[in-house]
C-alpha atoms as a PDB file:
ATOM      1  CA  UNK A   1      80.095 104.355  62.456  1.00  0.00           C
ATOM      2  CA  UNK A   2      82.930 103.866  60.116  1.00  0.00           C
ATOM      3  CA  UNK A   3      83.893 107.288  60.457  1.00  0.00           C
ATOM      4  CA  UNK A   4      84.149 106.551  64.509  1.00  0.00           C
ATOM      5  CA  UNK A   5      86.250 102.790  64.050  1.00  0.00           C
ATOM      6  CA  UNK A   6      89.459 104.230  65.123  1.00  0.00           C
ATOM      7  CA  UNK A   7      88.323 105.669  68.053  1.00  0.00           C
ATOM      8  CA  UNK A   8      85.180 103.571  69.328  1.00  0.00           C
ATOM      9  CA  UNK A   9      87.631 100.398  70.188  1.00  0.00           C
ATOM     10  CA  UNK A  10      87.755  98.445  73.347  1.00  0.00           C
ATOM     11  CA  UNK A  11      90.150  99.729  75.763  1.00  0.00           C
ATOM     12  CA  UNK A  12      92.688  96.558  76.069  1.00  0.00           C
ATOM     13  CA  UNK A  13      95.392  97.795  78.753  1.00  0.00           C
ATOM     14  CA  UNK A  14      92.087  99.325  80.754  1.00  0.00           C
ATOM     15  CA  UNK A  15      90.643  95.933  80.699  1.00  0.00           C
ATOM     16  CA  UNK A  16      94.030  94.451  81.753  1.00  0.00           C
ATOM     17  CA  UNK A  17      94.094  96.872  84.858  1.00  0.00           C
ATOM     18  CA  UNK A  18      90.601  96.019  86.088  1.00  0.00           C
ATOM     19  CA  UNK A  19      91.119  92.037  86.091  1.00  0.00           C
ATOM     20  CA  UNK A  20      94.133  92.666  88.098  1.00  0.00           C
ATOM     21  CA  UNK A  21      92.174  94.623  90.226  1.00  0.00           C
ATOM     22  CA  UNK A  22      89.539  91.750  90.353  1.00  0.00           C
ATOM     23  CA  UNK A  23      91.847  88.948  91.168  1.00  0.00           C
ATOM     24  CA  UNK A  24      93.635  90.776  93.864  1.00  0.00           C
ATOM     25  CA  UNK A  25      90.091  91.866  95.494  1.00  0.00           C
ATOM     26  CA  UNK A  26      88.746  88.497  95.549  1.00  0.00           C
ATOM     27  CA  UNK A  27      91.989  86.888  97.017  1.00  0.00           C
ATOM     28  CA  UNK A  28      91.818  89.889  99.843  1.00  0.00           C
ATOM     29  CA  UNK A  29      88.636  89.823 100.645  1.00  0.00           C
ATOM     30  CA  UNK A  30      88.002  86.118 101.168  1.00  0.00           C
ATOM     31  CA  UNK A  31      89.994  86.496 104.293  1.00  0.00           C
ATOM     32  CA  UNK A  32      87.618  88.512 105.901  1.00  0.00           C
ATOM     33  CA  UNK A  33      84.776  86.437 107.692  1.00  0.00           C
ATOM     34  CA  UNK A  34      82.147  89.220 107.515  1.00  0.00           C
ATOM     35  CA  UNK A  35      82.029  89.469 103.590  1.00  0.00           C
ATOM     36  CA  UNK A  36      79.234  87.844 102.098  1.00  0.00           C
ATOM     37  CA  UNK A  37      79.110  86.395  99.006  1.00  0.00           C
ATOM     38  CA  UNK A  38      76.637  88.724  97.160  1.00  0.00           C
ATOM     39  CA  UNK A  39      78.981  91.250  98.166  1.00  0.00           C
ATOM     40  CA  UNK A  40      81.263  89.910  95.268  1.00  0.00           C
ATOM     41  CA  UNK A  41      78.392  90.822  92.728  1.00  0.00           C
ATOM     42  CA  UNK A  42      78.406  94.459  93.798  1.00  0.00           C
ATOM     43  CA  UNK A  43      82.097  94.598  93.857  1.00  0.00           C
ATOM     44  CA  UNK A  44      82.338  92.672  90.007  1.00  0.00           C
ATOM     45  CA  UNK A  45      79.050  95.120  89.086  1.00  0.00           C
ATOM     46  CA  UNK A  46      80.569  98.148  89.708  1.00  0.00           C
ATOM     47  CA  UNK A  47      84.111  97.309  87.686  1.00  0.00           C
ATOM     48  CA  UNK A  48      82.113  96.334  85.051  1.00  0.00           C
ATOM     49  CA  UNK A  49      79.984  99.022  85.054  1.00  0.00           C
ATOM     50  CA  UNK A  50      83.620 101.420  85.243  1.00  0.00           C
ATOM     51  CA  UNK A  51      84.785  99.103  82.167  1.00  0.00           C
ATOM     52  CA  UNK A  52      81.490 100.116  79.436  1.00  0.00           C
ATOM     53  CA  UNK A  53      81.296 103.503  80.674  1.00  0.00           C
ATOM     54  CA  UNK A  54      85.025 103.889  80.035  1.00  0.00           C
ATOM     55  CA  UNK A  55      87.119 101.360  78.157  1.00  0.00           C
ATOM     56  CA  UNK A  56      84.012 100.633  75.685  1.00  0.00           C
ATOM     57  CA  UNK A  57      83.039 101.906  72.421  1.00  0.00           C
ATOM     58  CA  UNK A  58      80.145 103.332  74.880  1.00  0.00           C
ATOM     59  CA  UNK A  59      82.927 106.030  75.933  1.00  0.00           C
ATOM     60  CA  UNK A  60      82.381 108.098  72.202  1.00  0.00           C
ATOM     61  CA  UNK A  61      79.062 107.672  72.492  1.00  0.00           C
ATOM     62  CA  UNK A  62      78.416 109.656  75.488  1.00  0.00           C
ATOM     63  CA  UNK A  63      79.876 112.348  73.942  1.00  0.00           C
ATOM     64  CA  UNK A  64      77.242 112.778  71.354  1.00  0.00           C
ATOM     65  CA  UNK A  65      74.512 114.605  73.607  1.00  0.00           C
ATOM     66  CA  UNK A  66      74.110 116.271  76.538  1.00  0.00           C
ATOM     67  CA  UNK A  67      72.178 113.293  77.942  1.00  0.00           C
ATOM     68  CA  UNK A  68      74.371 110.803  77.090  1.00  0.00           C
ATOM     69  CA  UNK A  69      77.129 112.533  78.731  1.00  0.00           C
ATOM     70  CA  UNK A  70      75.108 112.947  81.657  1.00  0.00           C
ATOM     71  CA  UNK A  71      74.213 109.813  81.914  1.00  0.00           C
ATOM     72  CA  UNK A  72      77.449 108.320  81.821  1.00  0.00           C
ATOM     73  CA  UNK A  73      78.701 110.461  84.279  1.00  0.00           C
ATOM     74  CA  UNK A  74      76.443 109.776  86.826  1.00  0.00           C
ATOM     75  CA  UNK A  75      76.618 105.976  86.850  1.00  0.00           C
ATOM     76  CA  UNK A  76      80.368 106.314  86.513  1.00  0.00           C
ATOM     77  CA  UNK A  77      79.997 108.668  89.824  1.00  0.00           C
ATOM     78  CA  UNK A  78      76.800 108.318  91.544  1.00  0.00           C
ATOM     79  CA  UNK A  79      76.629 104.074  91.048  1.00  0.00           C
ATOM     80  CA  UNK A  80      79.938 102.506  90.629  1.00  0.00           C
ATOM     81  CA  UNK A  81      81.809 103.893  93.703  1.00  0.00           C
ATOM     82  CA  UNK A  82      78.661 102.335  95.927  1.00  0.00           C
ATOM     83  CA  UNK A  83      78.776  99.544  94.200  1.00  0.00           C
ATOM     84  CA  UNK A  84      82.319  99.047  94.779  1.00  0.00           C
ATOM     85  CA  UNK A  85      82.393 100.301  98.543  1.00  0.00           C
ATOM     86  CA  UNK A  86      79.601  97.610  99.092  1.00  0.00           C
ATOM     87  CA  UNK A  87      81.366  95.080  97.777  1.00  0.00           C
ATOM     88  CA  UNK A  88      84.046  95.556 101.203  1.00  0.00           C
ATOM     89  CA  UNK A  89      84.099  94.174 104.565  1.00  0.00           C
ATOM     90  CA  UNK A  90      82.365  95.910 106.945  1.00  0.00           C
ATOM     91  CA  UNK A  91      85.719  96.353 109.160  1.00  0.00           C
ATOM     92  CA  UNK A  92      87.721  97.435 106.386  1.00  0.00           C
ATOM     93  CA  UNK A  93      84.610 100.367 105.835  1.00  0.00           C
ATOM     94  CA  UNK A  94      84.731 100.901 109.273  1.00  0.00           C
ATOM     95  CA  UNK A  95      88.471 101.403 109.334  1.00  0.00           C
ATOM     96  CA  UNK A  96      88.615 104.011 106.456  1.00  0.00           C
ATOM     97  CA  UNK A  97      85.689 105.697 107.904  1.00  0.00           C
ATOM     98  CA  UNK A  98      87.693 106.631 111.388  1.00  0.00           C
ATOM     99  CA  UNK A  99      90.629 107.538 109.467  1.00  0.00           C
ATOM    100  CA  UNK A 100      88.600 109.752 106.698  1.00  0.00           C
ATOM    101  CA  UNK A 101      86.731 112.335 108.392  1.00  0.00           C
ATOM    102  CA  UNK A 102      86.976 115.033 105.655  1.00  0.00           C
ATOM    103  CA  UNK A 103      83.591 112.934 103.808  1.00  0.00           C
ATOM    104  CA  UNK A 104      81.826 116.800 103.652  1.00  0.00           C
ATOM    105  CA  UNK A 105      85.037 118.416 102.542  1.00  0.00           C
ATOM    106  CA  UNK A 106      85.502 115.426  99.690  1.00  0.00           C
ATOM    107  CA  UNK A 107      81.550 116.475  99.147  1.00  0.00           C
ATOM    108  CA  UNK A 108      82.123 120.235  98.532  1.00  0.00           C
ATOM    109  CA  UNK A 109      84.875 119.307  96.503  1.00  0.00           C
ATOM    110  CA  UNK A 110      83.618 116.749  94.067  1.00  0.00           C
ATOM    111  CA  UNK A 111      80.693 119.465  93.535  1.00  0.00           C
ATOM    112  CA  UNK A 112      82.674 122.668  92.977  1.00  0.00           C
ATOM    113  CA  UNK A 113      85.195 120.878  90.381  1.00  0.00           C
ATOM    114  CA  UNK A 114      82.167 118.621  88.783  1.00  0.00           C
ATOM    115  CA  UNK A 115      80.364 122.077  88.164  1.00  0.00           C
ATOM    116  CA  UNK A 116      83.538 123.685  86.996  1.00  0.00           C
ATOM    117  CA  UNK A 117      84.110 120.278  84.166  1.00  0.00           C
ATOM    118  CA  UNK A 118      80.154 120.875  82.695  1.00  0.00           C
ATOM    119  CA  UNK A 119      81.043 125.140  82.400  1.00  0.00           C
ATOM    120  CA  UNK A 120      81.020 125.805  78.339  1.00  0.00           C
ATOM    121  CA  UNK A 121      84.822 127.808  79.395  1.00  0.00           C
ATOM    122  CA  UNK A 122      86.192 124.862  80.893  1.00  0.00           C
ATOM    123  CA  UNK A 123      85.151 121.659  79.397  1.00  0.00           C
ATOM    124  CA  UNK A 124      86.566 121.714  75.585  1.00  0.00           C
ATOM    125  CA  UNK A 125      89.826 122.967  77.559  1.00  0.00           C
ATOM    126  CA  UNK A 126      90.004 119.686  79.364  1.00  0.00           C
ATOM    127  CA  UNK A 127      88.853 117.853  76.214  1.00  0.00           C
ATOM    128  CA  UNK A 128      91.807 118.753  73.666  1.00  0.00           C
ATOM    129  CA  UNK A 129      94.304 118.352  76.726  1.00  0.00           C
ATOM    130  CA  UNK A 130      94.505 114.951  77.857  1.00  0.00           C
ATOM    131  CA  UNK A 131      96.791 114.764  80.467  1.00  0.00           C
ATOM    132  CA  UNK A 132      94.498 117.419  82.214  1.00  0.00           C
ATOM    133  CA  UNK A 133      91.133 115.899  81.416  1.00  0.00           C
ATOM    134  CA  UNK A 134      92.190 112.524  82.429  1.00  0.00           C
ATOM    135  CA  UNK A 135      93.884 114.158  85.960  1.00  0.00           C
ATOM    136  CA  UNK A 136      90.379 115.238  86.098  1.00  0.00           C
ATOM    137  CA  UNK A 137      88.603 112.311  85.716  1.00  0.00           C
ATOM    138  CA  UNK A 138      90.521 110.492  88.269  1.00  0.00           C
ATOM    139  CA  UNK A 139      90.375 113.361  90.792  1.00  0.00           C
ATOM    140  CA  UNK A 140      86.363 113.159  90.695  1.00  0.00           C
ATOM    141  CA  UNK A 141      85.967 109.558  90.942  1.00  0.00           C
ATOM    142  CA  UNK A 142      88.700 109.223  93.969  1.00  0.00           C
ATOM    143  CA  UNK A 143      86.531 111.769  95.519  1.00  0.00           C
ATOM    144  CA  UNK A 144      83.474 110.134  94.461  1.00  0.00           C
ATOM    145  CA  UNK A 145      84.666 107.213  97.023  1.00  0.00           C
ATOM    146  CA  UNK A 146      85.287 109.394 100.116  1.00  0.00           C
ATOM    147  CA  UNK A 147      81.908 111.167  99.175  1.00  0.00           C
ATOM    148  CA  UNK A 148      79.780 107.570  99.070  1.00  0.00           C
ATOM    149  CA  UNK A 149      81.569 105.843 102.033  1.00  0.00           C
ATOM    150  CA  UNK A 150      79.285 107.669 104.564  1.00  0.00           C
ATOM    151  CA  UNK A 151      75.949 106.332 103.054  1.00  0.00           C
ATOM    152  CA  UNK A 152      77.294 102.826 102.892  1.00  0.00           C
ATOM    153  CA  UNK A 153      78.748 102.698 106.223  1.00  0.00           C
ATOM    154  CA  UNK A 154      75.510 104.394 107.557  1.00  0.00           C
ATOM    155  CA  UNK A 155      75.371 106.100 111.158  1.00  0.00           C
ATOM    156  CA  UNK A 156      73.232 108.180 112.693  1.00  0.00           C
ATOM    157  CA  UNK A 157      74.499 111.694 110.730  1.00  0.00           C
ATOM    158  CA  UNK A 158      73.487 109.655 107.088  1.00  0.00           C
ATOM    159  CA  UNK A 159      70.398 112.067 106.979  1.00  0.00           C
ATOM    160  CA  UNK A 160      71.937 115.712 107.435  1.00  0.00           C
ATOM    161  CA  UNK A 161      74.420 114.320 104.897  1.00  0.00           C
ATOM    162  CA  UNK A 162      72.417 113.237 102.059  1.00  0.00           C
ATOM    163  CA  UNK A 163      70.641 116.547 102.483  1.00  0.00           C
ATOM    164  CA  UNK A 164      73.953 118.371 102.061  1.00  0.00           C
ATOM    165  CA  UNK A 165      74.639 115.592  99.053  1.00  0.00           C
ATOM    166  CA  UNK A 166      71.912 116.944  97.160  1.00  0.00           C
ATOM    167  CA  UNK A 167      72.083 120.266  97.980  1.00  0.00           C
ATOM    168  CA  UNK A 168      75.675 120.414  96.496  1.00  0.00           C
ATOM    169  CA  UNK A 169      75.378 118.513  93.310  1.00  0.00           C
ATOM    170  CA  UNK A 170      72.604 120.545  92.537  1.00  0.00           C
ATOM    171  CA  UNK A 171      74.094 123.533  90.526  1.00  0.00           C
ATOM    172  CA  UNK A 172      75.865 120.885  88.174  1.00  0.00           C
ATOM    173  CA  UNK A 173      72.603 119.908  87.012  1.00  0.00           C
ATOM    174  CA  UNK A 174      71.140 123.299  87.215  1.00  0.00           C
ATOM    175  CA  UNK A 175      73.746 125.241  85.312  1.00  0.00           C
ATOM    176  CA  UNK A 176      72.390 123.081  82.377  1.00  0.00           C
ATOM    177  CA  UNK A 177      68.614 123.378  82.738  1.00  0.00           C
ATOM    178  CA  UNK A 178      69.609 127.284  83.022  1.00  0.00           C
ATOM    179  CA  UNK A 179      71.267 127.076  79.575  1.00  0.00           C
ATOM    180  CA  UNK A 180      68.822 125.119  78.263  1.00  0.00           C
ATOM    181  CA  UNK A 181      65.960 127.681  79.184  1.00  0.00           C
ATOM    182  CA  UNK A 182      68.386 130.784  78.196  1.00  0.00           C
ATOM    183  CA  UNK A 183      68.971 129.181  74.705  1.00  0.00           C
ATOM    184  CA  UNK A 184      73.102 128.788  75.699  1.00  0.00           C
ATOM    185  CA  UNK A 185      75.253 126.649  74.057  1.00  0.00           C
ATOM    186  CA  UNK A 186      74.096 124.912  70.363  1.00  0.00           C
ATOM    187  CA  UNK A 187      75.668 121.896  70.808  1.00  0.00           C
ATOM    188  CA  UNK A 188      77.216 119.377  73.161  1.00  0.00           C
ATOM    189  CA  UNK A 189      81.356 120.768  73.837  1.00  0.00           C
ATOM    190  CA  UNK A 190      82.281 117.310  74.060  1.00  0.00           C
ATOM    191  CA  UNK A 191      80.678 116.720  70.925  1.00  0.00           C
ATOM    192  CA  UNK A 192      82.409 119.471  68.944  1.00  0.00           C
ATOM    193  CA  UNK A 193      85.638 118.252  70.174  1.00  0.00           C
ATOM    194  CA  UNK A 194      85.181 115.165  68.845  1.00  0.00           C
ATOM    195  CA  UNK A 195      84.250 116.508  65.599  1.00  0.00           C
ATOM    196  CA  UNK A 196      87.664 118.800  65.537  1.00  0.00           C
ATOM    197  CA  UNK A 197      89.551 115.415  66.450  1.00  0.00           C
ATOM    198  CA  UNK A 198      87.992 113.760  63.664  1.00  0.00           C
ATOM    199  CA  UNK A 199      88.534 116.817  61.662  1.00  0.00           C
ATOM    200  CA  UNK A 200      84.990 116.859  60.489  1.00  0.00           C
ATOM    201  CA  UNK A 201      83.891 120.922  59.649  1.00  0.00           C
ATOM    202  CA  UNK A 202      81.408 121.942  61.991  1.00  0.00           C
ATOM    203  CA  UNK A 203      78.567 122.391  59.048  1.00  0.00           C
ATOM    204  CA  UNK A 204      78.710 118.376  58.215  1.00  0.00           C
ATOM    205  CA  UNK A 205      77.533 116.946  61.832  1.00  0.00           C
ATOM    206  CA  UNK A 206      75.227 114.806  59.720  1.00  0.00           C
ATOM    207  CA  UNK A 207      78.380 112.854  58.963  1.00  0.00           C
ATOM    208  CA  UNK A 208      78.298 111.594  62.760  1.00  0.00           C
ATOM    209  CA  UNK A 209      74.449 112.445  63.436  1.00  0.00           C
ATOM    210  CA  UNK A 210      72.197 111.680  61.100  1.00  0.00           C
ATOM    211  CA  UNK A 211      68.910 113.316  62.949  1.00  0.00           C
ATOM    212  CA  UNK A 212      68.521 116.972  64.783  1.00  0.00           C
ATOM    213  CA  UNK A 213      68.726 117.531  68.353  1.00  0.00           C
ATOM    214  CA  UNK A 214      66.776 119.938  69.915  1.00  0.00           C
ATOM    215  CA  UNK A 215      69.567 121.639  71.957  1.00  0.00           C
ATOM    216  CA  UNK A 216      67.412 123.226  74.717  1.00  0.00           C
ATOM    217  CA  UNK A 217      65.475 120.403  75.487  1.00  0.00           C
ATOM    218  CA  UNK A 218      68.793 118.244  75.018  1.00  0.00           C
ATOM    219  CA  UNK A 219      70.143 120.418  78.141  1.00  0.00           C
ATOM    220  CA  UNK A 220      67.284 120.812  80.357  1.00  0.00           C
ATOM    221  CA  UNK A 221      66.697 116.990  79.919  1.00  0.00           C
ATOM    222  CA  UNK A 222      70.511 116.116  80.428  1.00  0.00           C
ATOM    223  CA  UNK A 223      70.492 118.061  83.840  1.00  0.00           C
ATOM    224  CA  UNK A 224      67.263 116.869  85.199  1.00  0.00           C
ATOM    225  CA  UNK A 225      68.297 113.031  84.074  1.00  0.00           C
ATOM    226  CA  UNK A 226      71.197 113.775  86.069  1.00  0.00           C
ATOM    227  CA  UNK A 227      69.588 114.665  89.300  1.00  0.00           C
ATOM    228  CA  UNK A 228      66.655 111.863  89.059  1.00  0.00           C
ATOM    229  CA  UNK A 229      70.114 109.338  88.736  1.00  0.00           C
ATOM    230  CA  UNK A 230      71.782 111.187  92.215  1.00  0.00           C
ATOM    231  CA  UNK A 231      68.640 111.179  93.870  1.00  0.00           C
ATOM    232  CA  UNK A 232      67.861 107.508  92.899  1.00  0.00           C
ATOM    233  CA  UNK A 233      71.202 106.310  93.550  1.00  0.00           C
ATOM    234  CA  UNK A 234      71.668 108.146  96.488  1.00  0.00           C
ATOM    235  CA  UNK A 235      68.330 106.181  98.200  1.00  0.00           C
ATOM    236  CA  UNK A 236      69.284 102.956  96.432  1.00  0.00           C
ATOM    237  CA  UNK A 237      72.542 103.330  98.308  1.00  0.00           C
ATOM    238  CA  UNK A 238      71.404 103.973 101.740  1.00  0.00           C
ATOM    239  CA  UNK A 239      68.556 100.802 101.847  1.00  0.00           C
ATOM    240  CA  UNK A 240      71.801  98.707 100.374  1.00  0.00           C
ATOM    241  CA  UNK A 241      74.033  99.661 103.161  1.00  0.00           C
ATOM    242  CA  UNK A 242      71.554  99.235 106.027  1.00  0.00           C
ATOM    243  CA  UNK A 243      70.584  96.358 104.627  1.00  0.00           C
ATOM    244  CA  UNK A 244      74.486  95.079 104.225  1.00  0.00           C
ATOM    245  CA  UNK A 245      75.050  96.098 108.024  1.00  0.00           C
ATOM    246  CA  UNK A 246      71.668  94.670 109.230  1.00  0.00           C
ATOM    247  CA  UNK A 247      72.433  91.221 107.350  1.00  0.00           C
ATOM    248  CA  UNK A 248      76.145  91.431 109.022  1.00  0.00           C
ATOM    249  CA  UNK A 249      74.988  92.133 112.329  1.00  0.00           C
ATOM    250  CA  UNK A 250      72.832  88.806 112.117  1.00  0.00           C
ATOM    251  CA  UNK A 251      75.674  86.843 110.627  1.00  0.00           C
ATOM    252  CA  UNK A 252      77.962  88.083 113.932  1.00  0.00           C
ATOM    253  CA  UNK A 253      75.634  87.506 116.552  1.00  0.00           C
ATOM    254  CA  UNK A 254      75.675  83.771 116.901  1.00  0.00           C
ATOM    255  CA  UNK A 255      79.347  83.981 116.983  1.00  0.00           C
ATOM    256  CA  UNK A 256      78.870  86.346 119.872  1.00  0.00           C
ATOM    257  CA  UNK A 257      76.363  83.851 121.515  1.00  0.00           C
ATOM    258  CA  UNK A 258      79.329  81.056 121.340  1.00  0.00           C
ATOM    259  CA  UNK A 259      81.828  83.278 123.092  1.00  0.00           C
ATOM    260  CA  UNK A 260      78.826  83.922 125.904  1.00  0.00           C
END
């Protein structure tokens, strides 16, 4: 780990950003009556969550293996934007729900460009340039937000659009079972370009991994851990925001009673 010190360090200014974030959330959102106060957890869950996956030494990590990698991105994509989104008022959802009716096209979007990031041409491209790869990043997860706010502001369409949900992401996570089976790439790209920043030659990965990785099963593993998280996520998400909107509507309807 020595060998990793200057680069596996806690992202300060990150860390900064997100507190900010907090403290302005928490101030906004206790002015809305129909936010309950587990709602704060989800909201505080999900920035944390964005914070390990991201501004942690947890960040190099993930770019050791294909299932690592895959791993972290589908919490930092298929978790913390629900986690987030629940953590709003149910008007406020509401509100960017009328206004943002392009949830499909954000859908086919996220899934073309997060297929394009995992293809062996594209990904050590974005890798050695930053300003492109970190463009990237944010693109995906701003889209990741349009893409979850229809499951946690449920209505009656929620189950043709999960179905597309799944449908989409699919290739992602199939393009690296298929290289896995074919015998494609040796190692992780991510991983290599982490070795050429540390300026470690490509014979003396020992130096950063000490055991062998089966590369094919490394792949076929990292795409099928990726669709078990979607899928999980993506039902976790929908009994969370019925739930949310059931537990609202009770909280409203004595107030309605008192107007009566």
């Amino acid at each position: 780990m020595m060998v990793l010190s200057g680069l596996a360090t806690w992202n300060m200014p990150l860390l900064i950003i997100l507190v900010c974030i907090s403290v302005g959330y928490f101030f906004s959102m206790r002015k809305h009556s129909d936010v309950r106060s587990g709602q704060f957890y989800w909201f505080f869950s999900g920035i944390g969550l964005f914070y390990l996956l991201i501004g942690s030494p947890l960040y190099i990590l993930s770019h050791f293996t294909f299932i690592t990698h895959m791993m972290q991105m589908s919490i930092l994509y298929f978790f913390v934007p629900p986690l987030l989104l629940l953590g709003i008022s149910r008007s406020l959802g509401q509100k960017w729900k009328k206004r943002n009716l392009t949830s499909i096209s954000a859908l086919i979007v996220f899934s073309i460009l997060f297929f394009l990031y995992h293809l062996p041409q594209i990904l050590p491209f974005l890798y050695i340039n930053l300003v492109f790869h970190t463009s990237f990043i944010i693109g995906l997860f701003a889209l990741a937000f349009f893409m979850w706010l229809p499951v946690i502001t449920p209505d009656p369409s929620l189950k043709r659009y999960s179905w597309w949900s799944s449908i989409l992401l699919m290739p992602a996570c199939l393009l690296l079972i298929l290289n896995g089976l074919l015998g494609g790439q040796d190692t992780s790209p991510l991983f290599g370009q982490l070795m050429l920043k540390l300026c470690i030659p490509s014979d003396q990965s020992g130096v950063l991994l000490p055991f062998k990785i089966n590369t094919k099963a490394d792949q076929i593993f990292g795409g099928l851990l990726m669709l078990l998280l979607h899928k999980f996520s993506l039902m976790t998400a929908i009994r969370l925001g019925r739930q949310r909107m059931y537990l609202q509507n009770l909280k409203l309807k004595p107030s309605l009673h008192k107007m009566e």
